[in-house]
N, C-alpha and C. Protein backbone atom coordinates (compact mmCIF):
# COMPACT_ATOMS: atom_id res chain seq x y z
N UNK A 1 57.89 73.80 56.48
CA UNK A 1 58.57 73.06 57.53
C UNK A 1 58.73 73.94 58.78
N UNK A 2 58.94 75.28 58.68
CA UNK A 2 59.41 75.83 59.87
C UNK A 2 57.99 76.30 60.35
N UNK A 3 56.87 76.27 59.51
CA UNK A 3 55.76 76.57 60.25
C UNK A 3 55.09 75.70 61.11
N UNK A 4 55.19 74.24 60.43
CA UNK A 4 55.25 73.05 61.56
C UNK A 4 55.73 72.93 62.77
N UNK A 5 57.55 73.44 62.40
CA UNK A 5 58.37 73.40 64.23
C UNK A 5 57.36 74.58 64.61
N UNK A 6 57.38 75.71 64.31
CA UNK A 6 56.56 76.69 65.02
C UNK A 6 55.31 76.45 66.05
N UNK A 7 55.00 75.75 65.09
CA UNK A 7 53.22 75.06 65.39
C UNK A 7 53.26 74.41 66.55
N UNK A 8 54.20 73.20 66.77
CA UNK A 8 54.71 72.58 67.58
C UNK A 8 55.25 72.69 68.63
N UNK A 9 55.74 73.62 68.60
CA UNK A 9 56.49 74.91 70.33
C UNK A 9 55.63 75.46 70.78
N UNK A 10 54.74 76.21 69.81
CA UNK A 10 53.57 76.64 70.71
C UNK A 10 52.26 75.84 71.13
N UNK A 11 52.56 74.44 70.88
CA UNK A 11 51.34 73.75 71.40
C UNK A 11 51.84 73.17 72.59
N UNK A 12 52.90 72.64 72.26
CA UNK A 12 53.73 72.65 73.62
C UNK A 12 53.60 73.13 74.50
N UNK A 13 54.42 74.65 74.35
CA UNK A 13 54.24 75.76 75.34
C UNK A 13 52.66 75.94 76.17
N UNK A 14 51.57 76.05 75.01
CA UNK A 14 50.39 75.56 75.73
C UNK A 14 50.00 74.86 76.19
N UNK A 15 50.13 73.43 76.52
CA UNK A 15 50.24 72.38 76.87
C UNK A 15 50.42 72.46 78.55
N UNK A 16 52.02 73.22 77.91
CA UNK A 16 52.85 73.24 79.57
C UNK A 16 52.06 74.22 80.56
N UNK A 17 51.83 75.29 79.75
CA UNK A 17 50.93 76.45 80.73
C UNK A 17 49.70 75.65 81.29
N UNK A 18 48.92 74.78 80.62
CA UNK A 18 47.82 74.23 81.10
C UNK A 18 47.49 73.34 82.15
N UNK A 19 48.99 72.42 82.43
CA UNK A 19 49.48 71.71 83.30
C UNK A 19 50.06 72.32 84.33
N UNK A 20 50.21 72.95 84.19
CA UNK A 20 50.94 74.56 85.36
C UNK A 20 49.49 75.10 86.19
N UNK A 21 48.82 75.60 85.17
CA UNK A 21 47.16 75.83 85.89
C UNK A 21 46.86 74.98 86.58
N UNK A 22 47.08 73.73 86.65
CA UNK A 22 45.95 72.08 87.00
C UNK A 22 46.48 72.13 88.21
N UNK A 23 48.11 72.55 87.93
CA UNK A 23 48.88 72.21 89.21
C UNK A 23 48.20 73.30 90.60
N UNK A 24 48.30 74.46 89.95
CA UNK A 24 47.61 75.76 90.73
C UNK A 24 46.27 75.59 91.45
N UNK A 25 45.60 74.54 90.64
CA UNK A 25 44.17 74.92 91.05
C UNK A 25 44.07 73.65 92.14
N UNK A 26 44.99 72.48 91.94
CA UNK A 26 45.00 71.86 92.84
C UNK A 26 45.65 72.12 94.23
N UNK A 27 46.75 72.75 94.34
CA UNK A 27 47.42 73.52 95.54
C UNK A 27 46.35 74.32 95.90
N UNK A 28 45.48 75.11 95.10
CA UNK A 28 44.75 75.92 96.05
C UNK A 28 43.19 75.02 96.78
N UNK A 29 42.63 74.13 95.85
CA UNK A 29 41.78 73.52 96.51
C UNK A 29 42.36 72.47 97.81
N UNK A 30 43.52 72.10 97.90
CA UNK A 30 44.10 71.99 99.33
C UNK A 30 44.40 72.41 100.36
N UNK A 31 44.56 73.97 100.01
CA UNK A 31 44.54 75.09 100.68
C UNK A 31 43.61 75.11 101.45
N UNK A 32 42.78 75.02 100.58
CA UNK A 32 40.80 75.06 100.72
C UNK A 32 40.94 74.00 102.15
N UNK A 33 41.20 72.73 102.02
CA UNK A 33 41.23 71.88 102.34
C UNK A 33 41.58 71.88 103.83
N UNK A 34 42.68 72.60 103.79
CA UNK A 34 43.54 72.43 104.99
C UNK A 34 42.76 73.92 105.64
N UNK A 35 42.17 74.79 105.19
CA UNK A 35 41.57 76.03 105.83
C UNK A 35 40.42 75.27 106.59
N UNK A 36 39.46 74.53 106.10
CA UNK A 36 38.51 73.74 106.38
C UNK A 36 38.67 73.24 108.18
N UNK A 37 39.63 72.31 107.78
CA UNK A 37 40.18 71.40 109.08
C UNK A 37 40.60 72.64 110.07
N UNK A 38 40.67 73.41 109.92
CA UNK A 38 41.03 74.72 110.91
C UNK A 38 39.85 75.09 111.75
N UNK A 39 38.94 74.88 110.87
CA UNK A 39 37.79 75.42 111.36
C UNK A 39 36.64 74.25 112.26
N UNK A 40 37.24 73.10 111.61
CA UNK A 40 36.72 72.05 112.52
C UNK A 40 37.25 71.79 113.85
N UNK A 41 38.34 71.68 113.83
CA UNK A 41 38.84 71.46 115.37
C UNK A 41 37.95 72.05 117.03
N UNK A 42 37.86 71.07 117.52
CA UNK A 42 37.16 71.51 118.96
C UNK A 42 38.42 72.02 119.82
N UNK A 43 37.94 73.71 119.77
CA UNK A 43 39.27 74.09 121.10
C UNK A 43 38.80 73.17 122.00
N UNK A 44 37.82 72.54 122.66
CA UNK A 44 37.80 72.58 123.91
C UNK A 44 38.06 70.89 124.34
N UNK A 45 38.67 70.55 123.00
CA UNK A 45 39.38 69.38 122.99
C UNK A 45 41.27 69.57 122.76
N UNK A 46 41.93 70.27 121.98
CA UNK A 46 42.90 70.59 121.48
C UNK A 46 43.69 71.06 123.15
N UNK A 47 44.85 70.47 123.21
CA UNK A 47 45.40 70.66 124.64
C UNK A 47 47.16 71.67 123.58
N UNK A 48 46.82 71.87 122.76
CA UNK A 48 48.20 72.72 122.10
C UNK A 48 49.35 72.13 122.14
N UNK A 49 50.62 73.07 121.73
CA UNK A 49 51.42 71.80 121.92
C UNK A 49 52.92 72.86 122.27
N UNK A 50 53.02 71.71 123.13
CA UNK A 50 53.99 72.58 124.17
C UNK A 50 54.20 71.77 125.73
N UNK A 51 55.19 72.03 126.69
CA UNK A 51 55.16 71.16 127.96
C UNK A 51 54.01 70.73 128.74
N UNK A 52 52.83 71.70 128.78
CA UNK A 52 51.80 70.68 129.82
C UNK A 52 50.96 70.02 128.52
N UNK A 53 50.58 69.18 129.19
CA UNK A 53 50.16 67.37 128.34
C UNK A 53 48.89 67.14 129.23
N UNK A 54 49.15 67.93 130.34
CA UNK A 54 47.87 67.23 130.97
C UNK A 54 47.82 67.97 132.61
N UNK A 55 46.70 68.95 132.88
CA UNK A 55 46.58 69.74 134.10
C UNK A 55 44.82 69.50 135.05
N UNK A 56 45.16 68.52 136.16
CA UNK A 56 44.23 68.58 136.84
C UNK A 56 43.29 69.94 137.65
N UNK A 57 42.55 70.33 137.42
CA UNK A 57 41.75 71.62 138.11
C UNK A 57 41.05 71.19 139.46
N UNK A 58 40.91 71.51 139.98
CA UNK A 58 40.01 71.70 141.52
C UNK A 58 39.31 73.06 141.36
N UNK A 59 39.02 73.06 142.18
CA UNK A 59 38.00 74.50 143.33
C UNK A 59 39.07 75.51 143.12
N UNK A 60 38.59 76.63 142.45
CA UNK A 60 39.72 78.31 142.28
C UNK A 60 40.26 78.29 143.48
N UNK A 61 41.49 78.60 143.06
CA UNK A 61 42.48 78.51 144.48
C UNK A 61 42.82 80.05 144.50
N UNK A 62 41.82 81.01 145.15
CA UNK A 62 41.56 82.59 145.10
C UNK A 62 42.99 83.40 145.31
N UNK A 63 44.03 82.52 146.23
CA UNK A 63 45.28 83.09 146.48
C UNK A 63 46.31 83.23 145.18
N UNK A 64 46.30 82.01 144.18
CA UNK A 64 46.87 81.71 143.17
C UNK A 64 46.16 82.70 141.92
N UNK A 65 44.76 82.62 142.03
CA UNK A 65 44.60 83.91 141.30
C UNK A 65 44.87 85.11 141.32
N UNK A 66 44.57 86.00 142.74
CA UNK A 66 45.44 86.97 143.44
C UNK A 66 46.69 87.09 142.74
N UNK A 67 47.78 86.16 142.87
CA UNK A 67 49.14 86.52 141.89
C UNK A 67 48.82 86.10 140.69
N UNK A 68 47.88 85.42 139.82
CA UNK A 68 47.70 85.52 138.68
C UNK A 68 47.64 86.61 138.07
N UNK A 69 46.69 87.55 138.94
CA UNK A 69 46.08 88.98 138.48
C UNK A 69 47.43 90.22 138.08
N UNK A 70 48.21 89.82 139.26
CA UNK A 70 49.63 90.93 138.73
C UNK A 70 50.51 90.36 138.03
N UNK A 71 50.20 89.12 137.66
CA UNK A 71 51.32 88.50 137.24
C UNK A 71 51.17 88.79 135.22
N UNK A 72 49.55 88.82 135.74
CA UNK A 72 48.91 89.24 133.97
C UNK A 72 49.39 90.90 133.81
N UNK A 73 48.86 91.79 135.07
CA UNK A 73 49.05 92.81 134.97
C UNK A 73 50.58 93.41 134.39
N UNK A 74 51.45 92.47 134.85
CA UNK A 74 52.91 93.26 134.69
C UNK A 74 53.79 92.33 133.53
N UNK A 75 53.03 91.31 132.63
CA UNK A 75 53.19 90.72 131.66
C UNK A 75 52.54 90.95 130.61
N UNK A 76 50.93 90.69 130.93
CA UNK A 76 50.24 90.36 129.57
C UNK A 76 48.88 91.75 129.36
N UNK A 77 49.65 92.92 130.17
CA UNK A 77 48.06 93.54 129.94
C UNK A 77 48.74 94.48 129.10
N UNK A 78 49.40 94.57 128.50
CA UNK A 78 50.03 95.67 126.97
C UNK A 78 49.78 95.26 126.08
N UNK A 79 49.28 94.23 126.07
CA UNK A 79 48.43 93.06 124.67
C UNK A 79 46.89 93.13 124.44
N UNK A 80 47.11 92.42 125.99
CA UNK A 80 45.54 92.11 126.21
C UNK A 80 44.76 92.92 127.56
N UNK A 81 43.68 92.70 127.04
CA UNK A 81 42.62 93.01 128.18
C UNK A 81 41.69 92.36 128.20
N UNK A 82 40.64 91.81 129.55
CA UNK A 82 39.78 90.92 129.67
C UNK A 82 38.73 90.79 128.53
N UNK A 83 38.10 92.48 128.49
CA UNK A 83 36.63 92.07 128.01
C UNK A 83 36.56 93.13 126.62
N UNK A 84 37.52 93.14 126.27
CA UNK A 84 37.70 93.83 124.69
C UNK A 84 38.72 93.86 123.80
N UNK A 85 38.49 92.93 122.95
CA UNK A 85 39.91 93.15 121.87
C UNK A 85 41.15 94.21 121.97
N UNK A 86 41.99 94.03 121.88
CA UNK A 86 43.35 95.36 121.43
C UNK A 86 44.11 94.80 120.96
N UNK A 87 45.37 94.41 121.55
CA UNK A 87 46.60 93.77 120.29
C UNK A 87 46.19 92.49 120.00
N UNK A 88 45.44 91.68 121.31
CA UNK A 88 45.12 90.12 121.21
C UNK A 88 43.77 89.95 121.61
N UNK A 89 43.40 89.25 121.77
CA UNK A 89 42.05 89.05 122.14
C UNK A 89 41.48 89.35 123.08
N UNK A 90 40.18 89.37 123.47
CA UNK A 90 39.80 90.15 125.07
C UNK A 90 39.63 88.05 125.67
N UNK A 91 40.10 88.15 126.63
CA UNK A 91 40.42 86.64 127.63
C UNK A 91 39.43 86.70 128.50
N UNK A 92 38.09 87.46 128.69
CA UNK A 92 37.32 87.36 129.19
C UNK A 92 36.24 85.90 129.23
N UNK A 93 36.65 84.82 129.85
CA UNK A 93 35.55 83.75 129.10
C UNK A 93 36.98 82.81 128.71
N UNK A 94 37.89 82.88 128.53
CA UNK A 94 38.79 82.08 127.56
C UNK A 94 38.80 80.44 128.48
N UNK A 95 38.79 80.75 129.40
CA UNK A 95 38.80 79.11 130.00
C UNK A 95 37.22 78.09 129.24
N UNK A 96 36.11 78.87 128.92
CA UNK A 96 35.24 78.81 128.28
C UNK A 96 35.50 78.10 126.99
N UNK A 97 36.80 79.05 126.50
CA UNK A 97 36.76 78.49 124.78
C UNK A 97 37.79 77.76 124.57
N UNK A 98 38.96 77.57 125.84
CA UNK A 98 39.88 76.70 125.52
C UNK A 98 40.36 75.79 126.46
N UNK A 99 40.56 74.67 126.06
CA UNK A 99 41.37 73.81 127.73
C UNK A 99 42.37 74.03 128.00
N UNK A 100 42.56 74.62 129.44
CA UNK A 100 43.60 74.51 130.44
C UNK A 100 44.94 74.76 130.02
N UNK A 101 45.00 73.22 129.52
CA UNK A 101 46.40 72.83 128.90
C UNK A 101 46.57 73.66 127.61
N UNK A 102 45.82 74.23 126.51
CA UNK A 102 45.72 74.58 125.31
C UNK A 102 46.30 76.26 126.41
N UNK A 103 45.60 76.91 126.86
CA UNK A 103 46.01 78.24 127.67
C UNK A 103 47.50 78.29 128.14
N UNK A 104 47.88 77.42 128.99
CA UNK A 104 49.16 77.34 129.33
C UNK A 104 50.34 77.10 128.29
N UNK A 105 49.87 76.38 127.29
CA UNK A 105 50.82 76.16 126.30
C UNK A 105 51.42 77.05 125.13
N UNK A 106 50.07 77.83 125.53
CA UNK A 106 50.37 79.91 124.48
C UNK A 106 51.17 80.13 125.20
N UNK A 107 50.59 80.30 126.63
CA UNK A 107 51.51 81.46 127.40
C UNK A 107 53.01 80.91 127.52
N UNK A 108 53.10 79.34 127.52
CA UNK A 108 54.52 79.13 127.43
C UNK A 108 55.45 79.15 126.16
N UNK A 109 54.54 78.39 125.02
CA UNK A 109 55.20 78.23 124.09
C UNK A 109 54.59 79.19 122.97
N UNK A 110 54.39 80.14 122.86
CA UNK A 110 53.95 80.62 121.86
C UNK A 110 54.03 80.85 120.11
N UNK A 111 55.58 80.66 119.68
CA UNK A 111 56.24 80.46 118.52
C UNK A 111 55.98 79.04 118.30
N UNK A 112 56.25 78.05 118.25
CA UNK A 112 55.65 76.78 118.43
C UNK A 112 53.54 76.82 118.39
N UNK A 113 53.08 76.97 118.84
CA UNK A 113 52.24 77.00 119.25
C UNK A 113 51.34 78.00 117.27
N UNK A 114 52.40 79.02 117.53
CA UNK A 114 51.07 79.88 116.36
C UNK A 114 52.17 79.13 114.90
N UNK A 115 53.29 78.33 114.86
CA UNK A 115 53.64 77.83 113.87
C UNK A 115 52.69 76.21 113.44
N UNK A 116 52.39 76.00 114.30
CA UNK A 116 52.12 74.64 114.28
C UNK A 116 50.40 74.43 114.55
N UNK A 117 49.75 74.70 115.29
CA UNK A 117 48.72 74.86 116.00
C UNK A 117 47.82 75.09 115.50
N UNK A 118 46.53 74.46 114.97
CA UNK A 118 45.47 75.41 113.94
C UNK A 118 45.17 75.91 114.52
N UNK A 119 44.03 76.37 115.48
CA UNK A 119 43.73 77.56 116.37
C UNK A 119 44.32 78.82 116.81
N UNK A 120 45.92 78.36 117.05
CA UNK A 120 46.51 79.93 117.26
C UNK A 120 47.42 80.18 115.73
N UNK A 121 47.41 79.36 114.78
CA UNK A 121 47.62 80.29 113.52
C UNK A 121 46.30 80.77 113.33
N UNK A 122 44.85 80.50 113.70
CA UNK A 122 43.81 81.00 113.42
C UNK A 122 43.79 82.68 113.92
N UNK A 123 43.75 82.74 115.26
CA UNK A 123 44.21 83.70 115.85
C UNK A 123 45.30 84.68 114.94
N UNK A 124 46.42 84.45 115.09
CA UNK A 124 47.45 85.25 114.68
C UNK A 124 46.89 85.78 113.36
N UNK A 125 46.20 84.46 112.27
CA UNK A 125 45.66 85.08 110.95
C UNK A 125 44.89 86.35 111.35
N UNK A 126 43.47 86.54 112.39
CA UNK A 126 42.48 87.26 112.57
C UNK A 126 43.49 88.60 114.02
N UNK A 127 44.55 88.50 114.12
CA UNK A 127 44.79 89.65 115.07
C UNK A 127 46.17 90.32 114.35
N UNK A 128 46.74 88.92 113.55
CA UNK A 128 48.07 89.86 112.65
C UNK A 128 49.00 90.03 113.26
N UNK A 129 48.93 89.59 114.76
CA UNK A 129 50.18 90.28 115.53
C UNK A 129 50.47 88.83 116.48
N UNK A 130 51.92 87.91 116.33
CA UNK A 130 51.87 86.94 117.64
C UNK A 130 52.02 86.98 118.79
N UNK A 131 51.79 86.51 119.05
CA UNK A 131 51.94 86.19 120.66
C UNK A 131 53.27 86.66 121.24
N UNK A 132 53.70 87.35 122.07
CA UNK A 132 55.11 87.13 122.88
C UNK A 132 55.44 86.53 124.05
N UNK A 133 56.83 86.09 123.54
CA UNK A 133 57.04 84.84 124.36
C UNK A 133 57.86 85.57 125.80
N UNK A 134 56.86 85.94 126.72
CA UNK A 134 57.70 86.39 128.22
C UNK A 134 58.43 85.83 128.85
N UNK A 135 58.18 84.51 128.33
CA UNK A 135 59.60 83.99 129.27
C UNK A 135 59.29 83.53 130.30
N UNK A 136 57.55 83.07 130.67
CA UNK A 136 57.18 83.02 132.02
C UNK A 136 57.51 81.33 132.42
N UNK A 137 57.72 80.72 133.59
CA UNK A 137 57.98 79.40 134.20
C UNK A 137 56.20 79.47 134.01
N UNK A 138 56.28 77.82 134.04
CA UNK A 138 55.13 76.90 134.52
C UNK A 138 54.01 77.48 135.73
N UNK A 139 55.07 77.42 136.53
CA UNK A 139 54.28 78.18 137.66
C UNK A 139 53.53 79.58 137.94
N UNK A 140 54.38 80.84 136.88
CA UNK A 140 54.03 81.58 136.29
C UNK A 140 52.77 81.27 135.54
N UNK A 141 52.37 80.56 134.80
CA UNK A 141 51.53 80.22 133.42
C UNK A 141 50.15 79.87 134.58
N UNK A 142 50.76 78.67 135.02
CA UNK A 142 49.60 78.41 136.26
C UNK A 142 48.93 79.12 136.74
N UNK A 143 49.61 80.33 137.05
CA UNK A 143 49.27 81.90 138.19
C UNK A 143 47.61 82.52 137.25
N UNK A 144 48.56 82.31 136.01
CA UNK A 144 47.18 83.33 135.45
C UNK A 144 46.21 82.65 134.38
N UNK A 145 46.37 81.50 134.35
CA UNK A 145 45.05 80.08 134.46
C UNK A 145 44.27 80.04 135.61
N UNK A 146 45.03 80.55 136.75
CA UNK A 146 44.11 80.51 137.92
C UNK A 146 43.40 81.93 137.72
N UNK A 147 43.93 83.02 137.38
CA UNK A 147 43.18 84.20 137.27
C UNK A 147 42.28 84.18 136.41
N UNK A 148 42.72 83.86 134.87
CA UNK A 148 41.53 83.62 133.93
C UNK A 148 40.20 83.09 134.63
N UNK A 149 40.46 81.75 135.43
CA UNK A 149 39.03 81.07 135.42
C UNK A 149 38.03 81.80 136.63
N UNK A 150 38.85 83.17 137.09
CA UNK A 150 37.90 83.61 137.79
C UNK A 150 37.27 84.74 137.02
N UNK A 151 37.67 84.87 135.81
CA UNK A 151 36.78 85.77 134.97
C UNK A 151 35.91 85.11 134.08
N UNK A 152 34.49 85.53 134.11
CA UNK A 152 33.65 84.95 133.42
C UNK A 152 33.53 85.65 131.90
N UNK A 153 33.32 84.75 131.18
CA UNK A 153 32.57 85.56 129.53
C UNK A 153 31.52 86.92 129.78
N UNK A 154 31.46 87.64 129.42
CA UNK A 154 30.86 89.15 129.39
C UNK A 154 29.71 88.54 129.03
């Protein structure tokens, strides 16, 4: 008799471990799943998410880049630099790989942005380090959207 209950707990117990695995292997092939869709997304559709929704461009407005340029310099160049990786990416080209609105919405919202965002959790996964949030106004953000698009991809 007691080798029966015995018998019985441990088929159980195996049972339960096996259903525990099923559970595992399904969380990770969703994983899978949701890594996938990361990789599909068109930056150059994705506008990020954060206050601008929507930014008309014209003809480089050379003055607005001008203060873009120090405005990067005395904010964002301890991170970054145009045309070579260091803490963040080299932004050489970035108007290239991202829209407008998707650019402005790092530089504004950045916590938001690498929590939520497939592309900049993509980022943060491949640099390890987020974004900081400077604190810059709209108009600020604008400044060095206008500077970016006067730098071309290397």
């Amino acid at each position: 008799m007691k080798l029966k209950v015995l018998t019985l707990i441990i088929a159980v117990a195996f049972l339960s471990s096996c259903e525990g695995e099923s559970k595992k292997a399904k969380e990770v092939s969703e994983t899978q799943v949701i890594a996938k869709k990361v990789v599909e997304v068109d930056p150059m559709k994705d506008k990020g998410i954060g206050p601008i929704t929507s930014i008309a461009l014209s003809e480089v407005d050379e003055v607005m880049a001008a203060e873009g340029k120090e405005v990067f310099k005395t904010k964002c160049s301890a991170c970054h630099k145009m045309s070579k990786r260091f803490v963040g990416p080299g932004l050489a080209g970035v108007t290239e790989r991202r829209t407008p609105e998707w650019i402005m919405n790092m530089i504004l919202n950045p916590e938001e942005m690498v929590a939520k965002n497939p592309l900049a959790k993509k980022l943060l996964a491949e640099y390890l380090s987020p974004m900081a949030n400077q604190n810059l106004t709209e108009n600020e953000a604008r400044l060095i959207l206008e500077y970016f698009r006067t730098v071309p991809s290397k």
